[in-house]
PDB file of N, CA and C in Angstrom:
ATOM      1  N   UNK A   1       0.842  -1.154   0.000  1.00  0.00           N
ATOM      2  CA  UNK A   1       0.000   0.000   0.000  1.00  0.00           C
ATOM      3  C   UNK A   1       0.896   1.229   0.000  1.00  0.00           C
ATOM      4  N   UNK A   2       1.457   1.567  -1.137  1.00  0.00           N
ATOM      5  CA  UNK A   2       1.899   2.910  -1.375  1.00  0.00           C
ATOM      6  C   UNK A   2       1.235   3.977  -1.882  1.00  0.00           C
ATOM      7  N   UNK A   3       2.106   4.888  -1.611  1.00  0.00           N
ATOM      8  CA  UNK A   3       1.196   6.552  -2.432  1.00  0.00           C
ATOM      9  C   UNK A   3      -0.478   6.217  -1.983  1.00  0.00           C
ATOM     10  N   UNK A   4      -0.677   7.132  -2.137  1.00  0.00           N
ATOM     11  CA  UNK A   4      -2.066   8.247  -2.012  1.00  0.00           C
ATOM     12  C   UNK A   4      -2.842   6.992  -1.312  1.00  0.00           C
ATOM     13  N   UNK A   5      -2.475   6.670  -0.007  1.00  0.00           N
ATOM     14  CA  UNK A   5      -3.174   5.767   0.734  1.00  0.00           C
ATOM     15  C   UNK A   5      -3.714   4.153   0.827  1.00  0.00           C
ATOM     16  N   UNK A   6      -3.046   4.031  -0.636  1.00  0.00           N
ATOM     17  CA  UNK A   6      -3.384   2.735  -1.137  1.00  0.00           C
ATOM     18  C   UNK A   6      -4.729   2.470  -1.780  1.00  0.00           C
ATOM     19  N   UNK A   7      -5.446   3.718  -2.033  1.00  0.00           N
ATOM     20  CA  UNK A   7      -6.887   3.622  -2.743  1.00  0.00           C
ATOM     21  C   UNK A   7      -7.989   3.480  -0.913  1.00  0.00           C
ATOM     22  N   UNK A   8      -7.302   3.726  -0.358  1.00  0.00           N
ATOM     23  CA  UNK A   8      -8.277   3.872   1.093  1.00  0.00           C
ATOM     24  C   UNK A   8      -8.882   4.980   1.081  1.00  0.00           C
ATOM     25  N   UNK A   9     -10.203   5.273   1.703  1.00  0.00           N
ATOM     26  CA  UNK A   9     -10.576   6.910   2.150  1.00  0.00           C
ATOM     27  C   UNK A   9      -9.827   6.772   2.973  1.00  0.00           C
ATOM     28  N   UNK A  10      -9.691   8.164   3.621  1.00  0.00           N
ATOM     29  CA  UNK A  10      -9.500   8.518   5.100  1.00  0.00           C
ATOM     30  C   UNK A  10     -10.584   9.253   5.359  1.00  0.00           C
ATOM     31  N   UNK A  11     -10.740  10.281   6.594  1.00  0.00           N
ATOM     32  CA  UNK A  11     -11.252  11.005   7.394  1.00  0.00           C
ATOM     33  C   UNK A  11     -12.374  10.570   7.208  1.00  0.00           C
ATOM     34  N   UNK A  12     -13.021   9.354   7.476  1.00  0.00           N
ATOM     35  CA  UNK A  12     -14.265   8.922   7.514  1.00  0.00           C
ATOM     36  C   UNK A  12     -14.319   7.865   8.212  1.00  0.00           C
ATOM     37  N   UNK A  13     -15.720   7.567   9.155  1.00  0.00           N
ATOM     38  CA  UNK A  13     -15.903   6.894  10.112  1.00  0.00           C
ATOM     39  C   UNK A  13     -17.054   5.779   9.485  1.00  0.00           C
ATOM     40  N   UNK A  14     -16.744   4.676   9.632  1.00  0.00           N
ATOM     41  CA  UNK A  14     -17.548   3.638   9.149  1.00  0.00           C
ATOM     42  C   UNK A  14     -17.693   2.665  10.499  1.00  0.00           C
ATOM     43  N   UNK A  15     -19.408   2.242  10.492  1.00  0.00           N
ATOM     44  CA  UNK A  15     -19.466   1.639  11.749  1.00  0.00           C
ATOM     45  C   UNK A  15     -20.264   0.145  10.946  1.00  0.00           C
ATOM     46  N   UNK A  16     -19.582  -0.580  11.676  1.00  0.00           N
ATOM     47  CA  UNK A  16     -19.874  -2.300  11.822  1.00  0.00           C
ATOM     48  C   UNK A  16     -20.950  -2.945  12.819  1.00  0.00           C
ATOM     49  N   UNK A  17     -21.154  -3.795  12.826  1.00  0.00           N
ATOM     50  CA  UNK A  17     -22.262  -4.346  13.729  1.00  0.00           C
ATOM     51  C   UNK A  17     -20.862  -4.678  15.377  1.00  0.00           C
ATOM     52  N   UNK A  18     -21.822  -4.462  16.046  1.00  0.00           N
ATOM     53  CA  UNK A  18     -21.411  -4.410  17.428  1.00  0.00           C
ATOM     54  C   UNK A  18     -20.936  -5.880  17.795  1.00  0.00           C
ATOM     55  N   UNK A  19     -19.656  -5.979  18.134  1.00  0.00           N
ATOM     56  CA  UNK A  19     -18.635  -7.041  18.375  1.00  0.00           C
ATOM     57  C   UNK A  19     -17.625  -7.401  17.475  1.00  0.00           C
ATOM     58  N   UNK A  20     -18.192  -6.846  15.999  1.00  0.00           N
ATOM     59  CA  UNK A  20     -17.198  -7.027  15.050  1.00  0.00           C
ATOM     60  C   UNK A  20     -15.629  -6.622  15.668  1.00  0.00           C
ATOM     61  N   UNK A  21     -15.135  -8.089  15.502  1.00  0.00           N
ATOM     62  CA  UNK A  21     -13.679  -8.039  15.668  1.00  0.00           C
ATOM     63  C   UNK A  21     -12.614  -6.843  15.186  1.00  0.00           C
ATOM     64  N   UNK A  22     -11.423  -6.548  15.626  1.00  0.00           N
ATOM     65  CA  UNK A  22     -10.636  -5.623  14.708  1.00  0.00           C
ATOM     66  C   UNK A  22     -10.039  -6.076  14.129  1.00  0.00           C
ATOM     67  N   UNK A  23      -9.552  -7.437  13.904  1.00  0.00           N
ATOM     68  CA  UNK A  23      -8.544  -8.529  13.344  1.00  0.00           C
ATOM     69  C   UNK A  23      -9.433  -8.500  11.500  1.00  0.00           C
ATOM     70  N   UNK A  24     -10.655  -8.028  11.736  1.00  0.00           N
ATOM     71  CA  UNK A  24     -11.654  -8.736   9.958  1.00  0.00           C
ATOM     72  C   UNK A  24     -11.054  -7.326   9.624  1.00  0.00           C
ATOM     73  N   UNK A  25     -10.264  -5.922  10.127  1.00  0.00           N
ATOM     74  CA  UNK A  25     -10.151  -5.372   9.541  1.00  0.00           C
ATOM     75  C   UNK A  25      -8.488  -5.449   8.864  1.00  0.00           C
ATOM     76  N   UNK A  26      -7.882  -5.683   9.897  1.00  0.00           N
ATOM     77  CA  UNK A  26      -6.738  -6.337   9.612  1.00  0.00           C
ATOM     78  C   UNK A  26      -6.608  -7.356   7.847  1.00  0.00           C
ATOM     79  N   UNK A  27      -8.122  -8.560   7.698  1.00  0.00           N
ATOM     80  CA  UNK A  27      -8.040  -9.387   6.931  1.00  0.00           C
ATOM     81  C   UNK A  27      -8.230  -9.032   5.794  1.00  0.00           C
ATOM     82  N   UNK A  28      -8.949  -7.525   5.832  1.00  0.00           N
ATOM     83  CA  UNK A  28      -9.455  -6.879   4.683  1.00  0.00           C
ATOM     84  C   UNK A  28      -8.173  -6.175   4.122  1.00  0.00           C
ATOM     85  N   UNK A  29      -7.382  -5.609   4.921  1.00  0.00           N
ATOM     86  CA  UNK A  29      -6.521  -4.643   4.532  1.00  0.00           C
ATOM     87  C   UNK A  29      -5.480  -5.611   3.749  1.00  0.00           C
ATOM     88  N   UNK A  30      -4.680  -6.765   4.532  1.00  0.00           N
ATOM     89  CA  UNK A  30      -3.953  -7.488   3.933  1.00  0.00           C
ATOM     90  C   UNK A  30      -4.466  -8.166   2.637  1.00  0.00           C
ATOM     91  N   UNK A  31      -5.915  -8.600   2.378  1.00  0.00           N
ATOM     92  CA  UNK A  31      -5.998  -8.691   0.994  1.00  0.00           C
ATOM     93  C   UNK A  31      -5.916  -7.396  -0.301  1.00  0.00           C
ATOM     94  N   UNK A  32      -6.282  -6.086   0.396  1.00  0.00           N
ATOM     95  CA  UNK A  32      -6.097  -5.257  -0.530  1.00  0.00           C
ATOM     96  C   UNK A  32      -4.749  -5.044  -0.900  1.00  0.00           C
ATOM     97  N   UNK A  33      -3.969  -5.341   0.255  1.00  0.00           N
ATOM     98  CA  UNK A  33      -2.122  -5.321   0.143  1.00  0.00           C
ATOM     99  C   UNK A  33      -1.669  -6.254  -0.901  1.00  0.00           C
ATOM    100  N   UNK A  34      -2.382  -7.307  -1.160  1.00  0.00           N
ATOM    101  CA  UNK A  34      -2.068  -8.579  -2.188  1.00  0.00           C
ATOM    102  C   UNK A  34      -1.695  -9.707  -1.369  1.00  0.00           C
ATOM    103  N   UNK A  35      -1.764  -9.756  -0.514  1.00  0.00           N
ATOM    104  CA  UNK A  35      -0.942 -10.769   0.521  1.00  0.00           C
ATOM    105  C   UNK A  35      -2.457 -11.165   1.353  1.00  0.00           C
ATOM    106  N   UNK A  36      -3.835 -11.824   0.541  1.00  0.00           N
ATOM    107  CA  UNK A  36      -5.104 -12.057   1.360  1.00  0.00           C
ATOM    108  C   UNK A  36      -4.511 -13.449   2.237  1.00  0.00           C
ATOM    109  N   UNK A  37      -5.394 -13.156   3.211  1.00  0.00           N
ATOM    110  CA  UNK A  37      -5.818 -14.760   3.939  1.00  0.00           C
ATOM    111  C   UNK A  37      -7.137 -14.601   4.670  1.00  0.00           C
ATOM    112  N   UNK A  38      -7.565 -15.739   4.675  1.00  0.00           N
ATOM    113  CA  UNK A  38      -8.617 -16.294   5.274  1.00  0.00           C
ATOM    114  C   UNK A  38      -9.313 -15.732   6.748  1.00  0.00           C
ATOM    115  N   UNK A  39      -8.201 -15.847   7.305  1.00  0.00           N
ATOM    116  CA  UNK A  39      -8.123 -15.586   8.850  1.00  0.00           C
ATOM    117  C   UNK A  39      -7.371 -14.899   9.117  1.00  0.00           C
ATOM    118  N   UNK A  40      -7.674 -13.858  10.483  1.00  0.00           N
ATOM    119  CA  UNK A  40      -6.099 -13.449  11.269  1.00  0.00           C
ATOM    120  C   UNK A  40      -6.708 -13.164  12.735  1.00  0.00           C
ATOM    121  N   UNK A  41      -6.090 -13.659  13.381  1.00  0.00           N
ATOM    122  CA  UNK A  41      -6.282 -13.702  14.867  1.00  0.00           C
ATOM    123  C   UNK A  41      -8.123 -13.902  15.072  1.00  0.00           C
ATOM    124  N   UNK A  42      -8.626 -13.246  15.971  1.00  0.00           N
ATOM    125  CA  UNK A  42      -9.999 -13.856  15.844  1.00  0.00           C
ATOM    126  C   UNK A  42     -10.853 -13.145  14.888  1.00  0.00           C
ATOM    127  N   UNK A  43     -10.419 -12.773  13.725  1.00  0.00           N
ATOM    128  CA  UNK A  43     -11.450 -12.742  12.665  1.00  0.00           C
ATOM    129  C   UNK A  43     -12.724 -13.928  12.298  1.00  0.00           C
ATOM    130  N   UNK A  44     -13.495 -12.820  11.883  1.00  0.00           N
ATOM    131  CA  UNK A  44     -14.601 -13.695  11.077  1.00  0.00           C
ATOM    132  C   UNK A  44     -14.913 -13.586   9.511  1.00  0.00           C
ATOM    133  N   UNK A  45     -13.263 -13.043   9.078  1.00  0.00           N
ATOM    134  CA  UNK A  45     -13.617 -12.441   7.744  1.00  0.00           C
ATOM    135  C   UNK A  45     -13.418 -11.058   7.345  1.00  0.00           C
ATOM    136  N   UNK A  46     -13.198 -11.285   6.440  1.00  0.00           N
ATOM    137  CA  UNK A  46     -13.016  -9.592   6.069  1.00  0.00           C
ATOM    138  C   UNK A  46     -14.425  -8.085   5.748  1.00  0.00           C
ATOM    139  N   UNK A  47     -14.074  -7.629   5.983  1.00  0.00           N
ATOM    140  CA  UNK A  47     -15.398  -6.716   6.145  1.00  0.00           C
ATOM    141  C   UNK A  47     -15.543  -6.288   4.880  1.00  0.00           C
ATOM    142  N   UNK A  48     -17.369  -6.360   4.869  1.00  0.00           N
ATOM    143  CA  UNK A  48     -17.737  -5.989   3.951  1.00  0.00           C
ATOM    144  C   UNK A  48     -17.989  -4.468   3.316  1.00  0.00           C
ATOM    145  N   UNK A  49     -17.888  -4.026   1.807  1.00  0.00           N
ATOM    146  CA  UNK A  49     -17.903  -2.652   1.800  1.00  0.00           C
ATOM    147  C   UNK A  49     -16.487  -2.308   1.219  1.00  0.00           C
ATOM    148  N   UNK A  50     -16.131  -0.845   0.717  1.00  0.00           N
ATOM    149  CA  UNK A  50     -14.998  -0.407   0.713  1.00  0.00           C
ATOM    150  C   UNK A  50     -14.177  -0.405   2.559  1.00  0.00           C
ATOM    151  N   UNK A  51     -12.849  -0.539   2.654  1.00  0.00           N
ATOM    152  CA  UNK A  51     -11.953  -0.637   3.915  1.00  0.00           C
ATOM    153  C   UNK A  51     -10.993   0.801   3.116  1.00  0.00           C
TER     154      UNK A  51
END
């Protein structure tokens, strides 16, 4: 994820259903990096939506 954020917004707040792990955000980011997996720590997946 180089230059201009990696195609991420910033300064915006996006809300998930209540308990959602922080690890599915973790799972999301590393697939946009090119490097996806399945799992990471207690994920349930990667979140749905732009990350």
């Amino acid at each position: 994820m180089t230059g201009r954020g990696g195609g991420a917004k910033s300064a915006r707040r996006v809300r998930y259903a209540k308990n959602t792990p922080c690890a599915n955000l973790f799972v999301s980011l590393l697939g946009r990096s090119g490097a996806p997996r399945p799992t990471f720590g207690d994920s349930t997946g990667a979140l749905e939506g732009r990350v």
